[in-house]
PDB file of N, CA and C in Angstrom:
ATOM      1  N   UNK A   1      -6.266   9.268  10.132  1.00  0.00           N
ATOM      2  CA  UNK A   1      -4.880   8.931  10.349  1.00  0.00           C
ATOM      3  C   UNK A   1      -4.039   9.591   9.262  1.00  0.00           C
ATOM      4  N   UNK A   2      -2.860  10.045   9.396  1.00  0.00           N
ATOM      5  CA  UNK A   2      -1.849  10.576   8.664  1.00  0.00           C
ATOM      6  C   UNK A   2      -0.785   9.907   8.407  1.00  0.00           C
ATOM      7  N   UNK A   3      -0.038   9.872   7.329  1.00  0.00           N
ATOM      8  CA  UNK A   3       1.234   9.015   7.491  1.00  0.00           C
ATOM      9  C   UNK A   3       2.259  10.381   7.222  1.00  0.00           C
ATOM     10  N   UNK A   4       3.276  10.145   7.770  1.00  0.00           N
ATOM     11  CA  UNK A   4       4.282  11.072   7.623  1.00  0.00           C
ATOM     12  C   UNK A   4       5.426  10.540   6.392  1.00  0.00           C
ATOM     13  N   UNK A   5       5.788  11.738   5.544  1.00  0.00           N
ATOM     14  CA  UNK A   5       6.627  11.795   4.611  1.00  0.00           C
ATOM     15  C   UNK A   5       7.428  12.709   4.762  1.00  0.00           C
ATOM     16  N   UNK A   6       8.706  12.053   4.344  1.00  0.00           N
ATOM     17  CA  UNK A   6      10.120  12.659   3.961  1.00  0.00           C
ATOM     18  C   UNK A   6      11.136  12.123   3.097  1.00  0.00           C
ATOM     19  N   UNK A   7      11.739  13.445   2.738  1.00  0.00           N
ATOM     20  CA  UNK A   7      12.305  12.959   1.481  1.00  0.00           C
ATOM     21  C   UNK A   7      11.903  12.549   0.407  1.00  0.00           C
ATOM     22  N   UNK A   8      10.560  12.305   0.131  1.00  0.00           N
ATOM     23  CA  UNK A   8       9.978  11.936  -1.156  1.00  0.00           C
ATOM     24  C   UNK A   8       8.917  10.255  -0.193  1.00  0.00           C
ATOM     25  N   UNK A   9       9.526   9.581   0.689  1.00  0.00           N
ATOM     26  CA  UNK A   9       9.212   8.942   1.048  1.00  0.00           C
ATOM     27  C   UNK A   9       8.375   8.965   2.235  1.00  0.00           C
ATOM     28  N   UNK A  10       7.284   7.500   2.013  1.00  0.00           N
ATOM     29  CA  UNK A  10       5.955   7.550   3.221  1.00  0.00           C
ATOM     30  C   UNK A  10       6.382   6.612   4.324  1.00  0.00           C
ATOM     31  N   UNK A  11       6.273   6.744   4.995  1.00  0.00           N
ATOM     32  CA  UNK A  11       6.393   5.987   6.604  1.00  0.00           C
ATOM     33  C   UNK A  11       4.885   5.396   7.335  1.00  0.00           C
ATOM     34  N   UNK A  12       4.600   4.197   6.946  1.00  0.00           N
ATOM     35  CA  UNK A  12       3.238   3.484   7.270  1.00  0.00           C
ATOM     36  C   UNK A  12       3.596   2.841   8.813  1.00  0.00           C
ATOM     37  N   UNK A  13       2.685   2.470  10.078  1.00  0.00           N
ATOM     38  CA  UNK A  13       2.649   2.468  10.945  1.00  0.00           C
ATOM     39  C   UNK A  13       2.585   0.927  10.580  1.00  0.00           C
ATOM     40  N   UNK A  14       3.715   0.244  10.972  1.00  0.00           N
ATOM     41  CA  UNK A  14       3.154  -1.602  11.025  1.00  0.00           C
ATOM     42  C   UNK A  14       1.496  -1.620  11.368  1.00  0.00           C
ATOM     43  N   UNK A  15       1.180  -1.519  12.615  1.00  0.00           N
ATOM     44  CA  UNK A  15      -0.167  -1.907  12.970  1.00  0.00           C
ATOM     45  C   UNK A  15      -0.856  -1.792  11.644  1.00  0.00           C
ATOM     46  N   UNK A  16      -1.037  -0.291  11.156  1.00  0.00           N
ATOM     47  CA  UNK A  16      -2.149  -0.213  10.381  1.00  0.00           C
ATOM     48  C   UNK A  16      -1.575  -1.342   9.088  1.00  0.00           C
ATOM     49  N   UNK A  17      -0.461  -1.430   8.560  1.00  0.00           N
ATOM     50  CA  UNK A  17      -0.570  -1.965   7.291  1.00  0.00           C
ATOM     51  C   UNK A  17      -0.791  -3.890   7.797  1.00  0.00           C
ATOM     52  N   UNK A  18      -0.223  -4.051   8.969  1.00  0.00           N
ATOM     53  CA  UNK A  18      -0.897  -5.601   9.479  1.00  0.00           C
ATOM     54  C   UNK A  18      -2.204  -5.928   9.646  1.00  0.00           C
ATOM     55  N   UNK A  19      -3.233  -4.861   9.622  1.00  0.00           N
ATOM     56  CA  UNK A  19      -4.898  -5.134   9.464  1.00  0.00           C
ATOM     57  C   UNK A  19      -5.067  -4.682   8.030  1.00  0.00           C
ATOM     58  N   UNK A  20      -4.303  -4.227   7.511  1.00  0.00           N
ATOM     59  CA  UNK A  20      -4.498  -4.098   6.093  1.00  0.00           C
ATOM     60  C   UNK A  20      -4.673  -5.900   5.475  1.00  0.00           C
ATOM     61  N   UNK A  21      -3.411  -5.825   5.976  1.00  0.00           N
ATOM     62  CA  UNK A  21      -2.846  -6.918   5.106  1.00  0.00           C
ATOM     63  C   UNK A  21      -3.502  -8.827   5.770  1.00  0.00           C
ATOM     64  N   UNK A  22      -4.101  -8.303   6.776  1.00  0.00           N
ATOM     65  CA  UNK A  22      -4.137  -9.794   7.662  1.00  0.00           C
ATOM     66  C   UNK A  22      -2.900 -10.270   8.186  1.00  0.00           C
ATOM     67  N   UNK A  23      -1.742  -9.339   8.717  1.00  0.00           N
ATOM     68  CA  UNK A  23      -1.032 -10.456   9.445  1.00  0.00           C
ATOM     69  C   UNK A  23       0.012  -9.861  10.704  1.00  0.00           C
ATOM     70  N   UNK A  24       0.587 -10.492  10.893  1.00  0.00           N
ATOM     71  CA  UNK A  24       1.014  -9.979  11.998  1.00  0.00           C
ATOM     72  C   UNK A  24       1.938  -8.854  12.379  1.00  0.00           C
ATOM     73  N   UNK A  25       1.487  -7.697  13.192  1.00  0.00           N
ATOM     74  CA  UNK A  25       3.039  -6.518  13.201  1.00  0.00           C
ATOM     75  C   UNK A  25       4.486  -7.157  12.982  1.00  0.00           C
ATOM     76  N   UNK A  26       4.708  -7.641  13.860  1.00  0.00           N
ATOM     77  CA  UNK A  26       6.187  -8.117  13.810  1.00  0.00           C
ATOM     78  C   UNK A  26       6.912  -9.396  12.582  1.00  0.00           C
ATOM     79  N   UNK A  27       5.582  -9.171  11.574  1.00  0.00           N
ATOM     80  CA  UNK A  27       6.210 -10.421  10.756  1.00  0.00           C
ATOM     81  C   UNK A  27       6.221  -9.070   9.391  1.00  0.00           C
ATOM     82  N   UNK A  28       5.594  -8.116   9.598  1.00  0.00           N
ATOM     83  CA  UNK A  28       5.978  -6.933   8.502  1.00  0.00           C
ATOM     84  C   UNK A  28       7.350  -6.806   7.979  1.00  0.00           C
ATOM     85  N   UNK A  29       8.451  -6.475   8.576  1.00  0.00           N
ATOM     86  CA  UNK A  29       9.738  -6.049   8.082  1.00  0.00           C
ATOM     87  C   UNK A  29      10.292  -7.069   7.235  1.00  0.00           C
ATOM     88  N   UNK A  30       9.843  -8.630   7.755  1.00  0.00           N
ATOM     89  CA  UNK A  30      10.563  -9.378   7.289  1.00  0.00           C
ATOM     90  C   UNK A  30      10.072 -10.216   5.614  1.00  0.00           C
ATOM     91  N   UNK A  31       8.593  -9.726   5.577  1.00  0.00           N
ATOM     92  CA  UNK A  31       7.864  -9.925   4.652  1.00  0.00           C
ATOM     93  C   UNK A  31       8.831  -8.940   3.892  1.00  0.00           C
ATOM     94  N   UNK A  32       8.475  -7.683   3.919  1.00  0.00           N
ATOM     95  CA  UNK A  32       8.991  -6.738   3.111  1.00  0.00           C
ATOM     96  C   UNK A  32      10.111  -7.269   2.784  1.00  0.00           C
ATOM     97  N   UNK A  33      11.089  -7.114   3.648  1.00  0.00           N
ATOM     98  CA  UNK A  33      12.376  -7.581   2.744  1.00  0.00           C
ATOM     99  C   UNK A  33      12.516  -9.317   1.867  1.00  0.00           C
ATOM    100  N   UNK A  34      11.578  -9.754   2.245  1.00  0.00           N
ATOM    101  CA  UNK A  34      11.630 -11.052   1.197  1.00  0.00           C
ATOM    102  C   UNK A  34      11.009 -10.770   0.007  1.00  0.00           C
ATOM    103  N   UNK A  35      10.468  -9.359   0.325  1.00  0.00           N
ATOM    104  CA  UNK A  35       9.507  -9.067  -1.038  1.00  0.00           C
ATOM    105  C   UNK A  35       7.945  -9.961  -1.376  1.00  0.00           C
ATOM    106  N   UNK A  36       7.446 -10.213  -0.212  1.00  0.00           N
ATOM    107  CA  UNK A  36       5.895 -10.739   0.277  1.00  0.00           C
ATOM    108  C   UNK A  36       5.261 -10.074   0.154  1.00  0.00           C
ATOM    109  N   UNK A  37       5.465  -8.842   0.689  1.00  0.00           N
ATOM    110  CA  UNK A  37       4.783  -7.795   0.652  1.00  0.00           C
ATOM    111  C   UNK A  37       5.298  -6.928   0.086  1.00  0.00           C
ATOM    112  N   UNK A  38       4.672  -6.748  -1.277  1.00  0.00           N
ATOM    113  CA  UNK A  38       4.704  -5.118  -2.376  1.00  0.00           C
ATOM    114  C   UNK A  38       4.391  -3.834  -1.897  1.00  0.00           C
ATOM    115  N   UNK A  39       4.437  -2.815  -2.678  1.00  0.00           N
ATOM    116  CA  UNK A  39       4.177  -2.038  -2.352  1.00  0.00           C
ATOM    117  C   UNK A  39       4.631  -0.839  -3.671  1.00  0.00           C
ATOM    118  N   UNK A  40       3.595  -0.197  -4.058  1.00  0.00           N
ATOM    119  CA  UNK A  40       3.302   1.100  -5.032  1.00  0.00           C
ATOM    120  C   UNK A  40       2.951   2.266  -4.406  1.00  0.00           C
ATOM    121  N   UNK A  41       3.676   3.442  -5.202  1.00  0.00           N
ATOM    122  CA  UNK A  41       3.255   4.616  -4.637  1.00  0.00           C
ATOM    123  C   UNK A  41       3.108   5.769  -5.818  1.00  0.00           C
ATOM    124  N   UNK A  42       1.711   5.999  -6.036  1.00  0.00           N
ATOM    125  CA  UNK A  42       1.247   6.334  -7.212  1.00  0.00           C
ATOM    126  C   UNK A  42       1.383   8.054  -6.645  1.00  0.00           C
ATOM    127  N   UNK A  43       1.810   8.858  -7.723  1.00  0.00           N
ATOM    128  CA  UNK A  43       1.321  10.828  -7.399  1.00  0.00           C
ATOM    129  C   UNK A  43       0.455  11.075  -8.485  1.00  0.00           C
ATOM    130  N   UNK A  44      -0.212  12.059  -7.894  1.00  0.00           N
ATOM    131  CA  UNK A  44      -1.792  12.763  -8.839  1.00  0.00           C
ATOM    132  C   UNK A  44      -1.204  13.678  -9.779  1.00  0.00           C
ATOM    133  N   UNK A  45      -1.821  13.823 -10.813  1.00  0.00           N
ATOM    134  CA  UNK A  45      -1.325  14.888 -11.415  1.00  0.00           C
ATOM    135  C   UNK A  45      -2.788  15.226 -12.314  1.00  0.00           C
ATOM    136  N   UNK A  46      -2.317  16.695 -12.290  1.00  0.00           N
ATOM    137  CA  UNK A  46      -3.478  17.585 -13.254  1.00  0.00           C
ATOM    138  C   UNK A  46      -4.309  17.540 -11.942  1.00  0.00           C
ATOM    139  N   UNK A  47      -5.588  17.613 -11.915  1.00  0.00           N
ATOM    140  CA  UNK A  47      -6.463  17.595 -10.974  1.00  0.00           C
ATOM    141  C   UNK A  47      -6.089  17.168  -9.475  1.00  0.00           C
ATOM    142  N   UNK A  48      -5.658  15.991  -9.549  1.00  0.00           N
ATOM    143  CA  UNK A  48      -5.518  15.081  -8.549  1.00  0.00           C
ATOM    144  C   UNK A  48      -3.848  15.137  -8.143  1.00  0.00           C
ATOM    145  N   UNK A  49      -3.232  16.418  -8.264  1.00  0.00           N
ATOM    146  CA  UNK A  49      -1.717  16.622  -7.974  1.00  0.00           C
ATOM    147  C   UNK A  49      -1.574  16.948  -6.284  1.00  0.00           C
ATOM    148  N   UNK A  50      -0.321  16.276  -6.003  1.00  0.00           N
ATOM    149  CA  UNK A  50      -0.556  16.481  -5.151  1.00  0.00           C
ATOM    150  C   UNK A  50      -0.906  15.896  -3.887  1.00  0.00           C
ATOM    151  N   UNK A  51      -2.318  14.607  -4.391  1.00  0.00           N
ATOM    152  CA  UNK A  51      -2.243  13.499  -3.919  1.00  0.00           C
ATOM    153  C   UNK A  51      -1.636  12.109  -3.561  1.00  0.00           C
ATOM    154  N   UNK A  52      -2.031  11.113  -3.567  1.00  0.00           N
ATOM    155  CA  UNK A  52      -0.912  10.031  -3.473  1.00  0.00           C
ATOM    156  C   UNK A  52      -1.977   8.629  -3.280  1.00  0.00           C
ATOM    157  N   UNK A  53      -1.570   7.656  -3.965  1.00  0.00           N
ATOM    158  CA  UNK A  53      -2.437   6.415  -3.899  1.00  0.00           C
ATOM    159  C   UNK A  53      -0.923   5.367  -3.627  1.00  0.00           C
ATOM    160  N   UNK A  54      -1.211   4.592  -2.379  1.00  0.00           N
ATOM    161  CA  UNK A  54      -0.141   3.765  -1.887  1.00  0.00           C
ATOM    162  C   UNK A  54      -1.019   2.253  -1.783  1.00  0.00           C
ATOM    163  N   UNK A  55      -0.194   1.122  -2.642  1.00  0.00           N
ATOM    164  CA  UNK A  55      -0.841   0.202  -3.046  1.00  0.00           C
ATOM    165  C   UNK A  55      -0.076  -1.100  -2.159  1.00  0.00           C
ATOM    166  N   UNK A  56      -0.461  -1.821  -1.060  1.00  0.00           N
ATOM    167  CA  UNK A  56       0.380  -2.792  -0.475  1.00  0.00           C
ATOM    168  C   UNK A  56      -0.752  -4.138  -0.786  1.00  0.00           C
ATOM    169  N   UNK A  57       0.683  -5.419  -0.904  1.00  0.00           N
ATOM    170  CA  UNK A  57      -0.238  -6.669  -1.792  1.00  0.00           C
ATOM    171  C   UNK A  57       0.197  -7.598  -1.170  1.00  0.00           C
ATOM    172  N   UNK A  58      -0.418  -8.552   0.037  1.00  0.00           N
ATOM    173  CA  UNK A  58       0.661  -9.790   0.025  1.00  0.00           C
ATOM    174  C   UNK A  58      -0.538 -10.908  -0.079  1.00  0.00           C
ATOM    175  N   UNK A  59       0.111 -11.957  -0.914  1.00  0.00           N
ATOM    176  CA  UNK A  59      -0.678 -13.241  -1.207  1.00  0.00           C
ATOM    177  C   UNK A  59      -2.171 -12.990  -1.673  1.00  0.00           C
ATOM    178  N   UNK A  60      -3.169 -13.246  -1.336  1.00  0.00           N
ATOM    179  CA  UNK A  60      -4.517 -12.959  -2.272  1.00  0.00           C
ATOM    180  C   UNK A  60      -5.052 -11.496  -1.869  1.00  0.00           C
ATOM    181  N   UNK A  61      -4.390 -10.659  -1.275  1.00  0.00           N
ATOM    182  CA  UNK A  61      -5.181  -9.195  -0.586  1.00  0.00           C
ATOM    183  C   UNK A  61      -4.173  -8.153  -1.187  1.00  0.00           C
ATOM    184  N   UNK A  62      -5.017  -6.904  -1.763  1.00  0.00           N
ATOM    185  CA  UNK A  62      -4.500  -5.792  -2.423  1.00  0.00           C
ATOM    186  C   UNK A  62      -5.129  -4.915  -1.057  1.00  0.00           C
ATOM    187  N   UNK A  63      -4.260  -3.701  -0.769  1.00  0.00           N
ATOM    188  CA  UNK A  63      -4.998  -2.738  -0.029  1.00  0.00           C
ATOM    189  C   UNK A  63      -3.994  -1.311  -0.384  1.00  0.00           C
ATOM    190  N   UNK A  64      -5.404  -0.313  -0.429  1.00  0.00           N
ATOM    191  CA  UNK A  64      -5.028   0.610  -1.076  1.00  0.00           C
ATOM    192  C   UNK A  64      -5.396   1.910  -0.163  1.00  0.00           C
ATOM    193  N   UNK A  65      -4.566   2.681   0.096  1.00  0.00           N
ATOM    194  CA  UNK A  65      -4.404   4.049   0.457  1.00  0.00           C
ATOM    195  C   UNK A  65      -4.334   5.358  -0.104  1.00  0.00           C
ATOM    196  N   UNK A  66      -5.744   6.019  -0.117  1.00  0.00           N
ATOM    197  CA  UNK A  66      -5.412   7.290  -0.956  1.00  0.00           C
ATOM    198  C   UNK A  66      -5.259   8.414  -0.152  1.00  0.00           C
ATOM    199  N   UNK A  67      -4.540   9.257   0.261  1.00  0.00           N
ATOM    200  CA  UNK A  67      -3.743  10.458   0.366  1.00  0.00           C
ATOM    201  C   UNK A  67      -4.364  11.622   0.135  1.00  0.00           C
ATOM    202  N   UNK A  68      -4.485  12.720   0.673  1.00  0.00           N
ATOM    203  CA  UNK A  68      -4.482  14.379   0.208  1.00  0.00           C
ATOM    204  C   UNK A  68      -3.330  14.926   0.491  1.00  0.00           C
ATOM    205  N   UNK A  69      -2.945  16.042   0.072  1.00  0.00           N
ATOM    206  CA  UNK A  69      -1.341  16.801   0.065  1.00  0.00           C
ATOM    207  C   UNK A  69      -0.908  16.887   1.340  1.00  0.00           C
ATOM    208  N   UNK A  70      -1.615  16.799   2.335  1.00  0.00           N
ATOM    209  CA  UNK A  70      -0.947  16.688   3.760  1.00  0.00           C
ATOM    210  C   UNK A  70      -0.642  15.538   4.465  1.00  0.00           C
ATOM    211  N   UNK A  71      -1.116  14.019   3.765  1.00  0.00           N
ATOM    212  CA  UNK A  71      -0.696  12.602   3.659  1.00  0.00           C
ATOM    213  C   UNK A  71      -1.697  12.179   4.453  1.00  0.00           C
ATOM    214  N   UNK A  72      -3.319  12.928   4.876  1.00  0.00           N
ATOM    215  CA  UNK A  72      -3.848  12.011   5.981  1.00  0.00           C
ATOM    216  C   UNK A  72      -4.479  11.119   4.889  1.00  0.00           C
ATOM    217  N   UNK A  73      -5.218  10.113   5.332  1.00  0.00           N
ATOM    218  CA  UNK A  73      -6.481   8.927   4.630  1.00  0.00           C
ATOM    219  C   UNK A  73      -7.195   9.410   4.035  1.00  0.00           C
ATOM    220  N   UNK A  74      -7.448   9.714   3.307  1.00  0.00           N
ATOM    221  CA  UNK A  74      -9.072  10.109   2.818  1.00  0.00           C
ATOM    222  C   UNK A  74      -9.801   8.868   2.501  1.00  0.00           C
ATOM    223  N   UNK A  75      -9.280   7.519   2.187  1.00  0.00           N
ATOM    224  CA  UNK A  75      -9.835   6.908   1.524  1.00  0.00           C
ATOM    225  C   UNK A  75      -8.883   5.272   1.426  1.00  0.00           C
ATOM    226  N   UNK A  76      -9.390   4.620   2.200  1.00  0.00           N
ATOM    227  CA  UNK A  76      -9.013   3.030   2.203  1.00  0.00           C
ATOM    228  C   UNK A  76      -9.414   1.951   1.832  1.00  0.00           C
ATOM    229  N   UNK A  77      -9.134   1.106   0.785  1.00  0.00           N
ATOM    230  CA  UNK A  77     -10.066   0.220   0.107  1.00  0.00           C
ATOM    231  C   UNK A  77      -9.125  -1.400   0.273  1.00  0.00           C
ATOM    232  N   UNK A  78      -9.929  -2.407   0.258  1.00  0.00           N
ATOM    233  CA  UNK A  78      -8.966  -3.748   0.328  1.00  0.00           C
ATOM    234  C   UNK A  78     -10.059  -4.572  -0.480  1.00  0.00           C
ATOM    235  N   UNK A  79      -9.140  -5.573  -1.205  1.00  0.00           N
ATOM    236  CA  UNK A  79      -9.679  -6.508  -2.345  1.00  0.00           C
ATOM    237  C   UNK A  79      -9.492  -7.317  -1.989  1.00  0.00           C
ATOM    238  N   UNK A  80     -10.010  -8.754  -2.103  1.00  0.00           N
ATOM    239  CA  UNK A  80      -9.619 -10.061  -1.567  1.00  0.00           C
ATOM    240  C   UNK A  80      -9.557 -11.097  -2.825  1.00  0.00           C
ATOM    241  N   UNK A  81      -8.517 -11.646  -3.271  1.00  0.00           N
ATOM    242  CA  UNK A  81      -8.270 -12.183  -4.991  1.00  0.00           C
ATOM    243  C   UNK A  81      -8.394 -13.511  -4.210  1.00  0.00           C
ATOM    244  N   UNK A  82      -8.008 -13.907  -3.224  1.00  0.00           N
ATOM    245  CA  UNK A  82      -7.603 -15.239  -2.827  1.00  0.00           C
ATOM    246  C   UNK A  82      -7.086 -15.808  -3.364  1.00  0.00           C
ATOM    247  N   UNK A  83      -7.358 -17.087  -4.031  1.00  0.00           N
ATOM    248  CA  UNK A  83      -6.331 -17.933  -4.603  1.00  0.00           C
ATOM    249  C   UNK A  83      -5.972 -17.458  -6.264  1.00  0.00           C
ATOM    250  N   UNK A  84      -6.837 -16.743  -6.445  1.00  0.00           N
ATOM    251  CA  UNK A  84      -6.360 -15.953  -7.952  1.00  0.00           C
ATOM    252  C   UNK A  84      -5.134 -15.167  -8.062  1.00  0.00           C
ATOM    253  N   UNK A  85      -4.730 -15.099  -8.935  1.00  0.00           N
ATOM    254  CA  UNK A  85      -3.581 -14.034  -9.186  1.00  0.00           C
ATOM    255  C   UNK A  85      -4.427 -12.517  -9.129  1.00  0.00           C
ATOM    256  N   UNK A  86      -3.762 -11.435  -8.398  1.00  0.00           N
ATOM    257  CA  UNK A  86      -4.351 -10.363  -9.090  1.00  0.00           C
ATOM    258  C   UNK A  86      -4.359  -9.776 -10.563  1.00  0.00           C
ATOM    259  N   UNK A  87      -5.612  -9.030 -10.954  1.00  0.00           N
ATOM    260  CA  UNK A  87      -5.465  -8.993 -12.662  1.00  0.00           C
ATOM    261  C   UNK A  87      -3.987  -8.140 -13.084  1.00  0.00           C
ATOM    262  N   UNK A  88      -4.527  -8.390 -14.353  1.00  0.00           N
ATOM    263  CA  UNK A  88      -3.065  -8.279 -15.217  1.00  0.00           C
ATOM    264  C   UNK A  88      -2.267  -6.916 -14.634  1.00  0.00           C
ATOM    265  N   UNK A  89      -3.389  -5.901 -14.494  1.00  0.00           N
ATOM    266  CA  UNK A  89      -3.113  -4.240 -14.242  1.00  0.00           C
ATOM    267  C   UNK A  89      -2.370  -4.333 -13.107  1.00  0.00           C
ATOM    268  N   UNK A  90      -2.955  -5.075 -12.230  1.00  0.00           N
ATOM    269  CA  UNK A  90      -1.937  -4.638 -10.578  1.00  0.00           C
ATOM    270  C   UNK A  90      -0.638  -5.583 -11.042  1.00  0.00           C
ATOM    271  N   UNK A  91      -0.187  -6.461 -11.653  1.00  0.00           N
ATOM    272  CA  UNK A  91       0.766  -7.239 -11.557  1.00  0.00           C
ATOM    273  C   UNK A  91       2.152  -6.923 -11.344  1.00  0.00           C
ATOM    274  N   UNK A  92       2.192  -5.303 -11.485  1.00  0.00           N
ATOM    275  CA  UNK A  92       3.364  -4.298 -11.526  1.00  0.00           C
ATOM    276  C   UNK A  92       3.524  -3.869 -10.088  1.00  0.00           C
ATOM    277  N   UNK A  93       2.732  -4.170  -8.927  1.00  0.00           N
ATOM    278  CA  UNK A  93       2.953  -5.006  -8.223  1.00  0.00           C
ATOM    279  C   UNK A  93       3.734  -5.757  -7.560  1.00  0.00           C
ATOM    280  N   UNK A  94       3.839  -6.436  -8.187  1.00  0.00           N
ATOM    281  CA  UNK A  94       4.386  -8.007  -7.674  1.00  0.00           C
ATOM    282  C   UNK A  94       5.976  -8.157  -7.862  1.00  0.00           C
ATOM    283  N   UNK A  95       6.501  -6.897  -8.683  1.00  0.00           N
ATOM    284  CA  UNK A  95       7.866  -7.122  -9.284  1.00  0.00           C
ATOM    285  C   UNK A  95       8.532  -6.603  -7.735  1.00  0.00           C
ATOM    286  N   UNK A  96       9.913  -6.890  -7.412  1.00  0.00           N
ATOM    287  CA  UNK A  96      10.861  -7.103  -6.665  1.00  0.00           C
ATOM    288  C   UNK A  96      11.275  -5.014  -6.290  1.00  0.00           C
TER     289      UNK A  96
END
């Protein structure tokens, strides 16, 4: 799968980030704008330029998207913290 970018910015398909995340397509937009759902967008540099690591977080689940220069998947990973906070590192994260 590919995500398309413009302008500097990525365009994620509800579906996929609602099995990311456990929840429902149509409750996405509204998460986002309450700020439920985070979201980071890391670029590679030196070696790894070029790439892109896109980090979405709501309630105990981190899921992470890594990128090659043409924006398809190479690489999808999801964490399950549950009732924990995620550690200190992702907490940047969580800000608004």
């Amino acid at each position: 799968m590919k995500l398309e970018r413009q302008d500097g910015v990525f365009t994620i398909e509800a579906s996929l980030l609602s099995e990311l995340l456990d929840v429902q397509p149509s409750d996405i937009q509204a998460l986002m704008r309450r700020n439920e759902i985070t979201s980071l967008c890391e670029r590679g540099e030196g070696e790894h330029g070029g790439k892109f690591r896109l980090t979405f977080s709501y309630k105990g689940r981190c899921a992470r998207l890594n990128l090659d220069e043409a924006g398809t998947i190479v690489r999808r990973s999801i964490v399950e913290f549950g009732e924990r906070p995620p550690p200190a590192a992702d907490h940047s994260m969580e800000r608004p």
